[in-house]
N, C-alpha and C. Protein backbone atom coordinates (compact mmCIF):
# COMPACT_ATOMS: atom_id res chain seq x y z
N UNK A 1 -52.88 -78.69 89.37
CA UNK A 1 -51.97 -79.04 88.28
C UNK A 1 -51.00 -80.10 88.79
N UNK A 2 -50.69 -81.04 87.50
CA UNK A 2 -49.54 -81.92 88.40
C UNK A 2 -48.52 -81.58 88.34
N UNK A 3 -47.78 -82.09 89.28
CA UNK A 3 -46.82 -81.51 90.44
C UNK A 3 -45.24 -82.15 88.95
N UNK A 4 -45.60 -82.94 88.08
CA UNK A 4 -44.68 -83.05 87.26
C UNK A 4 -44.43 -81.86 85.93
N UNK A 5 -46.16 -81.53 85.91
CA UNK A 5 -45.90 -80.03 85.17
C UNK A 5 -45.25 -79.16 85.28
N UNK A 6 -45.10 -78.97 86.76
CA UNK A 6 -44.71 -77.55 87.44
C UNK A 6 -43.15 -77.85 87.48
N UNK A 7 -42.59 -79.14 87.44
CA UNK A 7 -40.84 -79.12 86.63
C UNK A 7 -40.57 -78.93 85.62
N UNK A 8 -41.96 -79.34 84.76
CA UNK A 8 -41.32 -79.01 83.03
C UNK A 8 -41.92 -77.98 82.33
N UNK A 9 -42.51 -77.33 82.95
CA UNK A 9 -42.99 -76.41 82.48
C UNK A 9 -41.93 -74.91 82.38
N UNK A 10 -41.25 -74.80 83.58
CA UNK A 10 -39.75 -74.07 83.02
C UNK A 10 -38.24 -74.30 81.99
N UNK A 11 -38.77 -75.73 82.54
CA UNK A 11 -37.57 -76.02 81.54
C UNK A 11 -37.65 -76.05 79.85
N UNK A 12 -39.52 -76.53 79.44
CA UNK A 12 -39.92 -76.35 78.00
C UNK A 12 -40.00 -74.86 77.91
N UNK A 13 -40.45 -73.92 78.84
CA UNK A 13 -40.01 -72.73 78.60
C UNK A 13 -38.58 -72.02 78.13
N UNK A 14 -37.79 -72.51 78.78
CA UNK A 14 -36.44 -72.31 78.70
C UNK A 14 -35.83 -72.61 77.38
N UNK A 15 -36.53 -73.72 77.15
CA UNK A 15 -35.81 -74.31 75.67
C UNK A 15 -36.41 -73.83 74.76
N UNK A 16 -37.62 -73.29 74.87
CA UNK A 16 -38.28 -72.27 74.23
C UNK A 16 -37.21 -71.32 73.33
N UNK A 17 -37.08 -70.61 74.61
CA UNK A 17 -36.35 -69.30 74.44
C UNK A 17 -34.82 -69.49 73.83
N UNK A 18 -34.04 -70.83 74.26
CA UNK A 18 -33.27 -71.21 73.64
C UNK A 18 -32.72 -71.46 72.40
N UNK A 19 -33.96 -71.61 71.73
CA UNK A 19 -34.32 -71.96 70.24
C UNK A 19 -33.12 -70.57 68.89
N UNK A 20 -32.56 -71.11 68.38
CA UNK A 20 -32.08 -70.05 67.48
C UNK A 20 -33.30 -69.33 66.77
N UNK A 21 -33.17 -68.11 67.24
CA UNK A 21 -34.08 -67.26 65.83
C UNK A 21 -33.26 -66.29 65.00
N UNK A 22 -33.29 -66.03 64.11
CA UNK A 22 -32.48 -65.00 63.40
C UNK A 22 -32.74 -63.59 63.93
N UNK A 23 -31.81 -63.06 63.85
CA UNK A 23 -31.84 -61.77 64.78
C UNK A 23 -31.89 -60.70 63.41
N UNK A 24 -32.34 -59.24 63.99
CA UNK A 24 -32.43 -58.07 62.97
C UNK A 24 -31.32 -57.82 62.75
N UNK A 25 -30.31 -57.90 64.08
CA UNK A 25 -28.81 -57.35 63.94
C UNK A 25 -27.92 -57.71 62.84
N UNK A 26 -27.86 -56.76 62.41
CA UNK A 26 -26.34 -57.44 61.37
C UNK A 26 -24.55 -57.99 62.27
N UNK A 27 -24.35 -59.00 62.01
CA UNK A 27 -22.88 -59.71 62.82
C UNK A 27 -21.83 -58.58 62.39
N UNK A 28 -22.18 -58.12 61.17
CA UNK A 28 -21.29 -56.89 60.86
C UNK A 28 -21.57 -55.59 60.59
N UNK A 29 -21.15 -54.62 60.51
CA UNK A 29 -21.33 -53.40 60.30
C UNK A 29 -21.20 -52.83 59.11
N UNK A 30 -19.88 -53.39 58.85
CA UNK A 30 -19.32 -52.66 57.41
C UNK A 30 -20.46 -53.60 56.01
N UNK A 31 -19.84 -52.46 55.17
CA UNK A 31 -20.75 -52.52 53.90
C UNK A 31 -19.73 -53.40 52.78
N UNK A 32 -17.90 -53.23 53.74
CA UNK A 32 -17.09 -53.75 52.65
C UNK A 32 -17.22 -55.45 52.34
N UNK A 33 -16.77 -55.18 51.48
CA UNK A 33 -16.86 -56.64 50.25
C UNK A 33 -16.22 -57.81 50.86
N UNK A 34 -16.37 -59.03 51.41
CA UNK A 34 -15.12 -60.00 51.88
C UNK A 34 -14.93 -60.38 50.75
N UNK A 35 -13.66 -60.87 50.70
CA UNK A 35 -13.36 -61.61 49.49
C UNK A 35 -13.27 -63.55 50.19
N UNK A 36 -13.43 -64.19 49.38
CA UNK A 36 -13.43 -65.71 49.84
C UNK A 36 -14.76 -66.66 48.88
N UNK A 37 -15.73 -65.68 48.11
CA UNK A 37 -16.74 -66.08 47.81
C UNK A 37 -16.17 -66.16 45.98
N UNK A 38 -15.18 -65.97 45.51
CA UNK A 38 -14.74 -66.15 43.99
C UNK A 38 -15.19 -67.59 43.69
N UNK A 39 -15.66 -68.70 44.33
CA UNK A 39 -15.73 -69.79 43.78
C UNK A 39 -17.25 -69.98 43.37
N UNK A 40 -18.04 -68.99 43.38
CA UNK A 40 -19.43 -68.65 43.07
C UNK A 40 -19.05 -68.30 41.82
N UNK A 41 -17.79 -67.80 41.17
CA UNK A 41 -18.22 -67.07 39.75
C UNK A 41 -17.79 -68.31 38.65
N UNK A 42 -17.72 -69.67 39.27
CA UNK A 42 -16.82 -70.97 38.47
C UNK A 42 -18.59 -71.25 37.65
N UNK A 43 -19.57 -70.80 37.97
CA UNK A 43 -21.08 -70.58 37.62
C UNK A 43 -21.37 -69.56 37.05
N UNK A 44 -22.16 -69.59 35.90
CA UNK A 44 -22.99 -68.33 35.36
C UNK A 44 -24.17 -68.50 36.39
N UNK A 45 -24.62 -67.38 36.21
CA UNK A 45 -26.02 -67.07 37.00
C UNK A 45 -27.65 -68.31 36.79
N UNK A 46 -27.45 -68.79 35.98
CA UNK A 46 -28.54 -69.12 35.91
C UNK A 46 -28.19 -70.94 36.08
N UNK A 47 -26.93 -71.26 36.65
CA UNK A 47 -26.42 -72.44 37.10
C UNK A 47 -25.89 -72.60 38.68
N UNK A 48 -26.20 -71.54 38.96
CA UNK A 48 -26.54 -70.99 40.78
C UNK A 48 -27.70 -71.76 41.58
N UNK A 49 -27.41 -72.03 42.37
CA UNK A 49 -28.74 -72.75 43.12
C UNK A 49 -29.39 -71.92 43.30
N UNK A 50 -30.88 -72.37 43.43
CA UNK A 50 -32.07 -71.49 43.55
C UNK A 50 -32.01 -71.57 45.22
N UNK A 51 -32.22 -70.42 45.67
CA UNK A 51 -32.28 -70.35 47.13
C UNK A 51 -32.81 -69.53 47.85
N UNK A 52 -33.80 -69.99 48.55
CA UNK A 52 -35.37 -69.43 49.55
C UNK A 52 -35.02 -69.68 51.06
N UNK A 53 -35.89 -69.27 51.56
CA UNK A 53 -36.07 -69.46 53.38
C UNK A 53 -36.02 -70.63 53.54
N UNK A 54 -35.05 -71.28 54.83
CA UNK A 54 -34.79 -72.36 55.20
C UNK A 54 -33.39 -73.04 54.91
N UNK A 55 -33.22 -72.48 53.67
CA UNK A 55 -31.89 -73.18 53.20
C UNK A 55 -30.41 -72.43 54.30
N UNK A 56 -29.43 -73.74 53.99
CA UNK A 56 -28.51 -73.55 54.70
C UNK A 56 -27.24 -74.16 54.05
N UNK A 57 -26.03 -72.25 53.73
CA UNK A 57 -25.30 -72.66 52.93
C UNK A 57 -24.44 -71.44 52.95
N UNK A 58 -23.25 -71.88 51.95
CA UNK A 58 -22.04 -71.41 51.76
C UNK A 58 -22.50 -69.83 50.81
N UNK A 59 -23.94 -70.40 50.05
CA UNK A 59 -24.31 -69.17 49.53
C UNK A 59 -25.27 -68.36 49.84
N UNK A 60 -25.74 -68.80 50.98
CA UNK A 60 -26.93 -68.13 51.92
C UNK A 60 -25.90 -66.73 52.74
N UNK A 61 -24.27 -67.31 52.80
CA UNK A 61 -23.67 -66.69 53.63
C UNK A 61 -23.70 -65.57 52.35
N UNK A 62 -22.95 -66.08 51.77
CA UNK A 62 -22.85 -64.74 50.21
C UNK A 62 -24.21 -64.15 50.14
N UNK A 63 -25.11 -64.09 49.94
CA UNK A 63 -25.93 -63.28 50.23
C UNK A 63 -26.25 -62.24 51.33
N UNK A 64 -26.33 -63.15 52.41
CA UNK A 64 -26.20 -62.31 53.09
C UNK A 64 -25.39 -61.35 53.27
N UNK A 65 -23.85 -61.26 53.17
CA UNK A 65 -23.26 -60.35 52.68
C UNK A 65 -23.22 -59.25 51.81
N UNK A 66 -23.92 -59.50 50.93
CA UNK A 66 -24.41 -58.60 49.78
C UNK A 66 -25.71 -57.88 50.02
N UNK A 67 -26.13 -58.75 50.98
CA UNK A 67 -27.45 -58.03 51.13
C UNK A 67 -26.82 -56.65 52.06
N UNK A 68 -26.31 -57.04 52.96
CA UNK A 68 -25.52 -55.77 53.90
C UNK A 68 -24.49 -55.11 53.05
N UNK A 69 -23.77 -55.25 52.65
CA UNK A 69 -23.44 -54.07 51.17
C UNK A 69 -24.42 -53.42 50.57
N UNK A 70 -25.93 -54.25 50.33
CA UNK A 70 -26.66 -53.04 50.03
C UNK A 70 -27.62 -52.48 50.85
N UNK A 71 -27.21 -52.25 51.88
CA UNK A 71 -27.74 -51.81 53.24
C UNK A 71 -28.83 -52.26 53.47
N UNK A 72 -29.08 -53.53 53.91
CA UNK A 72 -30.60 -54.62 53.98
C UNK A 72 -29.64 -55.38 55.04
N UNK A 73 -29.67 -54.77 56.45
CA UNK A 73 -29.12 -55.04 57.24
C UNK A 73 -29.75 -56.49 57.86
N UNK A 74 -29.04 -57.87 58.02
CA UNK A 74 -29.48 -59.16 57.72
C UNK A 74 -28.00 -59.80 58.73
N UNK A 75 -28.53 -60.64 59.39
CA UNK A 75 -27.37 -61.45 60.32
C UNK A 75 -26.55 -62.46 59.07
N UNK A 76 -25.09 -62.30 59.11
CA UNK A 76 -24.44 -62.93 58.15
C UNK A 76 -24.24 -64.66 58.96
N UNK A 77 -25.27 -65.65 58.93
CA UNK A 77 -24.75 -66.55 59.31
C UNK A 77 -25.05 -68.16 58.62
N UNK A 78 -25.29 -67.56 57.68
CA UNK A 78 -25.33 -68.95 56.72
C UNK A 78 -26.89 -69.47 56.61
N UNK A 79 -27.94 -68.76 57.47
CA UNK A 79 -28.87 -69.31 57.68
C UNK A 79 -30.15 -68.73 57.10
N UNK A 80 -30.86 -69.20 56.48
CA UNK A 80 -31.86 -68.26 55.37
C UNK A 80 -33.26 -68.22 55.88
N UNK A 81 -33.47 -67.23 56.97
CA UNK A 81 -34.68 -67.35 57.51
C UNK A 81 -35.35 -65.75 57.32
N UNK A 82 -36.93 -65.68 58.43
CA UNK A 82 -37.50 -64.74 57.92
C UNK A 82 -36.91 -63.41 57.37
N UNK A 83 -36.45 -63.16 58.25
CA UNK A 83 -35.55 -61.85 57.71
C UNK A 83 -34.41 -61.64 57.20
N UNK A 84 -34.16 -62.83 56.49
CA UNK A 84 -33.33 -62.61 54.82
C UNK A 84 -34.01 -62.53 54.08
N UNK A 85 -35.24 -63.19 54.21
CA UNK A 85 -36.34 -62.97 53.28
C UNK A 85 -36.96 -62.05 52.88
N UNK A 86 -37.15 -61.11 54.10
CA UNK A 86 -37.44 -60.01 53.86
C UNK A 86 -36.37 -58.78 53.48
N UNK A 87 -35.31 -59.31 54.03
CA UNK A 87 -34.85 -58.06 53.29
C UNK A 87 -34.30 -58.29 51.83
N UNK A 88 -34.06 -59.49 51.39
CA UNK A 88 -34.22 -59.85 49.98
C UNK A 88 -35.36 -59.29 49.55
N UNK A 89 -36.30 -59.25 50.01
CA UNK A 89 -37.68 -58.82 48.69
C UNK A 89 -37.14 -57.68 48.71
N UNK A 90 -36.73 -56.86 49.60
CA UNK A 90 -36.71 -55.24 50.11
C UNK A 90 -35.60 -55.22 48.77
N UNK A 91 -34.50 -55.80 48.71
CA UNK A 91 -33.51 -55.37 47.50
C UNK A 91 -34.49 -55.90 46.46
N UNK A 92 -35.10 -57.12 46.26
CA UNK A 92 -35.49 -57.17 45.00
C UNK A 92 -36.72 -55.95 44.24
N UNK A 93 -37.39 -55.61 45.13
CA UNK A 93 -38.04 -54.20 44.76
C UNK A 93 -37.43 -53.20 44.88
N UNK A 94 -36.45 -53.05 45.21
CA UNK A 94 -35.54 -52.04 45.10
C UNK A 94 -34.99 -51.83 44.05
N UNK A 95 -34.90 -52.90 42.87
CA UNK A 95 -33.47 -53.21 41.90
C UNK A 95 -34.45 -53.38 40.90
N UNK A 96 -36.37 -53.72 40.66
CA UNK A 96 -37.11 -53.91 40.00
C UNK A 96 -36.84 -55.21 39.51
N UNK A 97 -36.83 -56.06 40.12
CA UNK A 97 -36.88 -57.54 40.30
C UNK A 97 -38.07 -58.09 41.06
N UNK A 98 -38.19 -59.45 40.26
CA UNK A 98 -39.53 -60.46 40.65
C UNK A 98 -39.45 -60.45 42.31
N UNK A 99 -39.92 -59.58 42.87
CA UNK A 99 -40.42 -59.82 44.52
C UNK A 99 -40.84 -60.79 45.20
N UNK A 100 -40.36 -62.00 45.36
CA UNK A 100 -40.30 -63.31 45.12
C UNK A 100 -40.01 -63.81 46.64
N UNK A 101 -38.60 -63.36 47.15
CA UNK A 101 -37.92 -63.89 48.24
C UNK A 101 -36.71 -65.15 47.99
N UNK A 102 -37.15 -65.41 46.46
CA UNK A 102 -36.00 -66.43 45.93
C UNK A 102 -35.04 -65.96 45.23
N UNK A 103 -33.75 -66.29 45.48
CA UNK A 103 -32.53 -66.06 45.02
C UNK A 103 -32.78 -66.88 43.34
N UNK A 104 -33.16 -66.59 42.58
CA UNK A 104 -33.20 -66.76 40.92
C UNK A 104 -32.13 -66.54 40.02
N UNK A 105 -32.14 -66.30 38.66
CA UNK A 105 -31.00 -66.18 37.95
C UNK A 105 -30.95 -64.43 38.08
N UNK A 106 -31.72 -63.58 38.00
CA UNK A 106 -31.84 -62.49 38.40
C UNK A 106 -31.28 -61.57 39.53
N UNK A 107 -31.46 -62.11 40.23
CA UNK A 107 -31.09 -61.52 42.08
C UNK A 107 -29.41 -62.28 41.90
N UNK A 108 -29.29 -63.76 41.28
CA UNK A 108 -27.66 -63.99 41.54
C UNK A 108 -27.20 -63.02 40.18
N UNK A 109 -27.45 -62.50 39.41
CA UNK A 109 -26.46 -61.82 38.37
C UNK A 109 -26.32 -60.29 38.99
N UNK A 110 -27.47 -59.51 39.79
CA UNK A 110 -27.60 -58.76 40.29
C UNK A 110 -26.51 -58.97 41.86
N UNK A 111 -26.07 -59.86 42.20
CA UNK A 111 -25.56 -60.03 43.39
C UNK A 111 -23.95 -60.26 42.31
N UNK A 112 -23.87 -61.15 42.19
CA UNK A 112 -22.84 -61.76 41.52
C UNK A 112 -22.26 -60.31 40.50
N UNK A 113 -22.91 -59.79 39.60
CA UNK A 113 -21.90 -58.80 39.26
C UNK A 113 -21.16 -57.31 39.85
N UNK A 114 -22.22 -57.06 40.92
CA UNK A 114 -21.98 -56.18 42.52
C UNK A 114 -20.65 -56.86 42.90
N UNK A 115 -20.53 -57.90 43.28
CA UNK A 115 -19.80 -58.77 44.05
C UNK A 115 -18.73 -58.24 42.94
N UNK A 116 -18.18 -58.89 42.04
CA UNK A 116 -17.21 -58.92 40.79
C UNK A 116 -17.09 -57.13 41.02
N UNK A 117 -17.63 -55.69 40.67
CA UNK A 117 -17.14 -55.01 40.48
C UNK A 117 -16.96 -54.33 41.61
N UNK A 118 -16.89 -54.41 42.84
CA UNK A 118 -16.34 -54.18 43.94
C UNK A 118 -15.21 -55.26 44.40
N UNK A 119 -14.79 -56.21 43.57
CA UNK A 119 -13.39 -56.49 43.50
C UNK A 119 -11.95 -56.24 42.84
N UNK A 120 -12.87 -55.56 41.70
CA UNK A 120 -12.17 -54.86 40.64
C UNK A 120 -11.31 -53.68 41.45
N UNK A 121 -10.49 -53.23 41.67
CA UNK A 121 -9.60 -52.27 42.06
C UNK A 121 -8.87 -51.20 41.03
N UNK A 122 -8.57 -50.54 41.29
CA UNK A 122 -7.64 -49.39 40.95
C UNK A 122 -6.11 -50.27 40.47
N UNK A 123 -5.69 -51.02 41.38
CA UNK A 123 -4.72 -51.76 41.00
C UNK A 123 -4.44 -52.55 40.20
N UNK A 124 -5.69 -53.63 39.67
CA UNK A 124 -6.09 -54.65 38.37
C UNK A 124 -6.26 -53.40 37.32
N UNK A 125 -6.95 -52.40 37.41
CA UNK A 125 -6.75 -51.04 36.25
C UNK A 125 -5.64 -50.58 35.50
N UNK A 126 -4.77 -50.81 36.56
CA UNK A 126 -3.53 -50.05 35.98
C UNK A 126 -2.63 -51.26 35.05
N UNK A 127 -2.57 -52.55 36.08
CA UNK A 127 -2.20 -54.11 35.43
C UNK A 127 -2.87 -53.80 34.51
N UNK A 128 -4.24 -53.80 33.94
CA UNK A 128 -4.69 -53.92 32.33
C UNK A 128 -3.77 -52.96 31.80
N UNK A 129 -4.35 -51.67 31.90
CA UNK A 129 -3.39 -50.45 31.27
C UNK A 129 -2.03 -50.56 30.61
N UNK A 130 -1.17 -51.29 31.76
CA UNK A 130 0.15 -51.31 31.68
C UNK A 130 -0.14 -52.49 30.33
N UNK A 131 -0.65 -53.62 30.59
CA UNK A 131 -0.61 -54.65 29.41
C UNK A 131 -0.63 -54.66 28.15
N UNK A 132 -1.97 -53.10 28.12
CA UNK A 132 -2.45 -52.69 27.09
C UNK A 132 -1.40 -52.35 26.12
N UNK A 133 -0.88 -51.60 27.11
CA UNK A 133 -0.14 -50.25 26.26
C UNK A 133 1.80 -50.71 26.17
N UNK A 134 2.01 -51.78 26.82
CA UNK A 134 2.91 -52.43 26.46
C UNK A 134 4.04 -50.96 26.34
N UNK A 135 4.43 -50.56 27.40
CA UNK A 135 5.85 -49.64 26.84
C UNK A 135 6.53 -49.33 27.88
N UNK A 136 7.65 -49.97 27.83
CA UNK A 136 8.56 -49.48 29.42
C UNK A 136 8.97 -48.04 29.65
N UNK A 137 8.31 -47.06 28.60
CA UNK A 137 8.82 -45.67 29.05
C UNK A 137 7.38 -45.21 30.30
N UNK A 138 6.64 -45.89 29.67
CA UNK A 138 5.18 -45.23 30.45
C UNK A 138 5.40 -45.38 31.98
N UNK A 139 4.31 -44.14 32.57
CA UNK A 139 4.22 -44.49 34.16
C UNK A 139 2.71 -43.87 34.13
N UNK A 140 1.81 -44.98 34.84
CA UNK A 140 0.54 -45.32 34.87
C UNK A 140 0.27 -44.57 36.56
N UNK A 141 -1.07 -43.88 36.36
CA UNK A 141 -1.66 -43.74 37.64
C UNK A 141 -2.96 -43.24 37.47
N UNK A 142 -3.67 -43.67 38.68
CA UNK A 142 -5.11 -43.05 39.14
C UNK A 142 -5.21 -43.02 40.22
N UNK A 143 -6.23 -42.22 40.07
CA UNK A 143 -6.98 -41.48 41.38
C UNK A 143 -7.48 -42.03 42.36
N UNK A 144 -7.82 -43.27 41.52
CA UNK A 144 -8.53 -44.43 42.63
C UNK A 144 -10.19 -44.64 42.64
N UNK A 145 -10.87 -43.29 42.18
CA UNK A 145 -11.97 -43.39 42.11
C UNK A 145 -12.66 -44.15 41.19
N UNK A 146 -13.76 -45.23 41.72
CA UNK A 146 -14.17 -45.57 40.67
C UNK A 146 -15.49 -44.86 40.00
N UNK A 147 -16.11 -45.57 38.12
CA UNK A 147 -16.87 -44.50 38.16
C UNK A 147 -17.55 -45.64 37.46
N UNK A 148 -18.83 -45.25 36.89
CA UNK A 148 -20.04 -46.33 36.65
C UNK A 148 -20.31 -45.13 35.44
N UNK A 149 -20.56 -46.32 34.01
CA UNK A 149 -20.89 -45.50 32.80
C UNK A 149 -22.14 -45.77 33.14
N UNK A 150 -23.32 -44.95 31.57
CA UNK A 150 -24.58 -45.34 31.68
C UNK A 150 -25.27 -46.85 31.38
N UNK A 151 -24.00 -47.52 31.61
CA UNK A 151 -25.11 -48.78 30.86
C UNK A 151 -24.24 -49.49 32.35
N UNK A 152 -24.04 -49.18 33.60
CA UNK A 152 -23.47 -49.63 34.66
C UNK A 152 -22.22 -50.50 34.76
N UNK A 153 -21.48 -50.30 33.84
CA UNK A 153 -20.27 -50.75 33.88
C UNK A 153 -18.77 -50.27 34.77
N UNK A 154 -18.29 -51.11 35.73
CA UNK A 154 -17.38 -50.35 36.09
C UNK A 154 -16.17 -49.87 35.72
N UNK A 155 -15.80 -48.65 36.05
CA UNK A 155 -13.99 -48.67 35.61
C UNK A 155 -13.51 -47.35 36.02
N UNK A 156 -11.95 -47.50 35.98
CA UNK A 156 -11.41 -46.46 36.40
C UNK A 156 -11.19 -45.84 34.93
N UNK A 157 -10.08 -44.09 35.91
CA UNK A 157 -9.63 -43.00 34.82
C UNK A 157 -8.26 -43.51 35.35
N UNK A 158 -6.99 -43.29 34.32
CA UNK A 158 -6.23 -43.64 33.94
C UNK A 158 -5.50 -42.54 33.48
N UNK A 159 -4.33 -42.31 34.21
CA UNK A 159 -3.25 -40.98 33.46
C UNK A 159 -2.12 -41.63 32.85
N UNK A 160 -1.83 -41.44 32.06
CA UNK A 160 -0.58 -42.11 31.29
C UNK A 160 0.53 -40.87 31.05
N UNK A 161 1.85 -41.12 31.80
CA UNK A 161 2.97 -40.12 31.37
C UNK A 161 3.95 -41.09 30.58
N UNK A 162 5.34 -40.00 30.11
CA UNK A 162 5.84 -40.69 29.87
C UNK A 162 7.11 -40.08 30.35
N UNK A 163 7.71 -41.70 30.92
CA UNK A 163 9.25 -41.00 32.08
C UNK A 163 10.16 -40.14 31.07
N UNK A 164 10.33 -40.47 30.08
CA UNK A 164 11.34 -39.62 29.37
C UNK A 164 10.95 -38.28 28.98
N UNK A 165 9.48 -37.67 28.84
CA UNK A 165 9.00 -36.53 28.98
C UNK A 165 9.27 -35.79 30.86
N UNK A 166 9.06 -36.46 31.49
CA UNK A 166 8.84 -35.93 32.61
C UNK A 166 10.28 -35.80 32.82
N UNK A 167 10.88 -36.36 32.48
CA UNK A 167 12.58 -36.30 32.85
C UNK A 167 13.25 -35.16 32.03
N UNK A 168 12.77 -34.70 30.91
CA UNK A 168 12.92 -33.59 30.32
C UNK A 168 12.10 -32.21 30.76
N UNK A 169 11.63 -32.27 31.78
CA UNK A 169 11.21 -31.16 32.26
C UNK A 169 9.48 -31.13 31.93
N UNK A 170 8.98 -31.83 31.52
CA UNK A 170 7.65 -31.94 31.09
C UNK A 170 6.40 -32.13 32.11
N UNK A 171 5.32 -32.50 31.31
CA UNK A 171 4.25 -32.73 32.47
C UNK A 171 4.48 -34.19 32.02
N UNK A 172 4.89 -34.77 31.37
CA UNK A 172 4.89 -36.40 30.05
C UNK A 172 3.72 -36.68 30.18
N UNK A 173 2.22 -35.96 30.01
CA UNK A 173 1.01 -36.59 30.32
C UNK A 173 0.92 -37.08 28.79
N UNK A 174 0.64 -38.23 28.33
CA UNK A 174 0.19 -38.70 26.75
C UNK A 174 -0.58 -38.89 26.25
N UNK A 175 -1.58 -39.30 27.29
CA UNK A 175 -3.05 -39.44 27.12
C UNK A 175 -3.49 -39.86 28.57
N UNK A 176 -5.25 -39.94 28.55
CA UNK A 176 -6.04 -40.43 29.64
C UNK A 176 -6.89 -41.17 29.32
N UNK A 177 -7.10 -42.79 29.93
CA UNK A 177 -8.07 -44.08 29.59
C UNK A 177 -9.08 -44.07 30.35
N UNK A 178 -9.50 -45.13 29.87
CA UNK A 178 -10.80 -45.65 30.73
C UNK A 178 -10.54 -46.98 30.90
N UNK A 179 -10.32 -47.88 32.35
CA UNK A 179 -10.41 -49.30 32.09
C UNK A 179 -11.33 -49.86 32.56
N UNK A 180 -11.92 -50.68 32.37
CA UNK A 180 -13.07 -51.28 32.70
C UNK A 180 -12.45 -52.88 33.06
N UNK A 181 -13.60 -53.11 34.13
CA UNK A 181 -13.30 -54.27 34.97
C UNK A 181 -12.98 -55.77 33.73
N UNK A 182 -13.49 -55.90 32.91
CA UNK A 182 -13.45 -57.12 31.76
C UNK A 182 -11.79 -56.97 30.88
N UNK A 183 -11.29 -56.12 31.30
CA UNK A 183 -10.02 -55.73 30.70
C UNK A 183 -10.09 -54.51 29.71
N UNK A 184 -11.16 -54.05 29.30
CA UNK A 184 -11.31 -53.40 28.41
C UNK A 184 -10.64 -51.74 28.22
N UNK A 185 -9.32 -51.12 27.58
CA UNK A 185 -8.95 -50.07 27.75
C UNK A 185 -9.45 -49.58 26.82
N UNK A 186 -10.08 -48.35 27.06
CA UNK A 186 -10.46 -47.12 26.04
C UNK A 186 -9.76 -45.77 26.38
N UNK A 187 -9.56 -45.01 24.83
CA UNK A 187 -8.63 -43.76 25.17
C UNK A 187 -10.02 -42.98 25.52
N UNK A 188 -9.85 -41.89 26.70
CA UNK A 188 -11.01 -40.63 27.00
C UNK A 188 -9.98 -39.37 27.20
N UNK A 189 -10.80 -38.67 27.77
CA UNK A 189 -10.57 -37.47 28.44
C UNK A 189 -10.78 -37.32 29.50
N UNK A 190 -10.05 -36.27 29.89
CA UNK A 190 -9.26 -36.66 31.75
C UNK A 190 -10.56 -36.17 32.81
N UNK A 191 -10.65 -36.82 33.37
CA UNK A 191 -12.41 -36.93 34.20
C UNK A 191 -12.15 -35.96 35.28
C-alpha cells in the first residue's frame, strides 16, 4: 500500500467520525413548553412552511420541541434529520395523521394548537373571568387544573365569590365558570 495512504487513511477516518449525525438523545429532558416560538402563530396552519428531512430552521427547532412534549424523544437542534423523521411519523400515527414524515397543514395545526393550549394558564383564565364579569366586588380563583372538554378544547374551572358576602360571614361563592383558552366564559358547575 502507499506509504501516502497510510497518512490519510486515519485522518479520512477521523473526519469520518467527526461528521455531525443526529443523536437519539434528547438536549432536553423536560416535556415543558418553551415559550419564544409565538411568532409561528402570526400564520394559520396551512401558510406554515412545509417541512421534511434535511431542512434547517427556526421551525425544525419548534418541532422538535413539540415532538419531546409528546414524548418522541428527538435532539432539539434545529436540524431535521433521520430521527425527526422518524419520530414525526411515530406522532403522526399516533394522532391518525398522513404518515408522511412532512410537517403539512395537519401535523402544524396539531403542533401549533398543543403549543397555544399549553400556554394558556390558570392566570390568562382568571384575566378573562375578571373581564367577563366586570365587578369590583368579585374575587376570582382556581385550582389551577386544567381540563380538556370532548371536542378537545382547553380551559379552566373558575370559583367566583363575592368580597362583600365573605365579609359578612359567608362562603360569597356566586357561581362556578368555565374559561376556555379563546376567551370564552361559560357559567358550569363546580368540577
Amino acid at each position: 500500500m502507499n506509504k501516502k495512504w497510510l497518512v490519510l487513511l486515519p485522518v479520512i477516518t477521523l473526519m469520518i467520525l467527526l461528521l455531525p449525525f443526529q443523536s437519539a438523545e434528547a438536549s432536553t429532558t423536560t416535556e415543558e413548553i418553551q415559550e419564544g416560538y409565538e411568532a409561528l402563530f402570526n400564520w394559520p396552519p396551512e401558510e406554515q412552511p412545509i417541512v421534511s428531512q434535511g431542512s434547517q430552521s427556526f421551525e425544525v427547532e419548534f418541532i422538535q420541541m413539540m415532538l419531546v412534549h409528546f414524548d418522541h424523544e428527538t435532539e432539539i437542534d434545529g436540524i431535521f434529520g433521520p430521527h425527526t423523521d422518524q419520530q414525526l411519523r411515530n406522532l403522526q400515527a399516533e394522532y391518525g395523521l398522513i404518515v408522511d414524515g412532512i410537517v403539512g397543514v395537519q401535523t402544524w395545526t396539531l403542533l401549533l394548537d398543543e403549543y397555544r393550549a399549553q400556554l394558556f394558564s390558570a392566570e390568562d383564565a382568571l384575566s378573562y373571568a375578571e373581564d367577563f364579569l366586570n365587578n369590583e366586588d368579585l374575587v376570582f380563583s382556581s385550582d389551577g387544573v386544567r381540563h380538556t372538554d370532548d371536542s378537545d378544547n382547553v380551559f379552566y374551572s373558575i370559583k367566583v365569590q363575592s368580597q362583600e358576602l365573605i365579609d359578612g360571614g359567608g362562603s360569597g361563592t356566586v357561581g362556578f365558570y368555565d374559561v376556555y383558552q379563546d376567551g370564552t366564559v361559560i357559567e358550569a358547575h363546580p368540577k
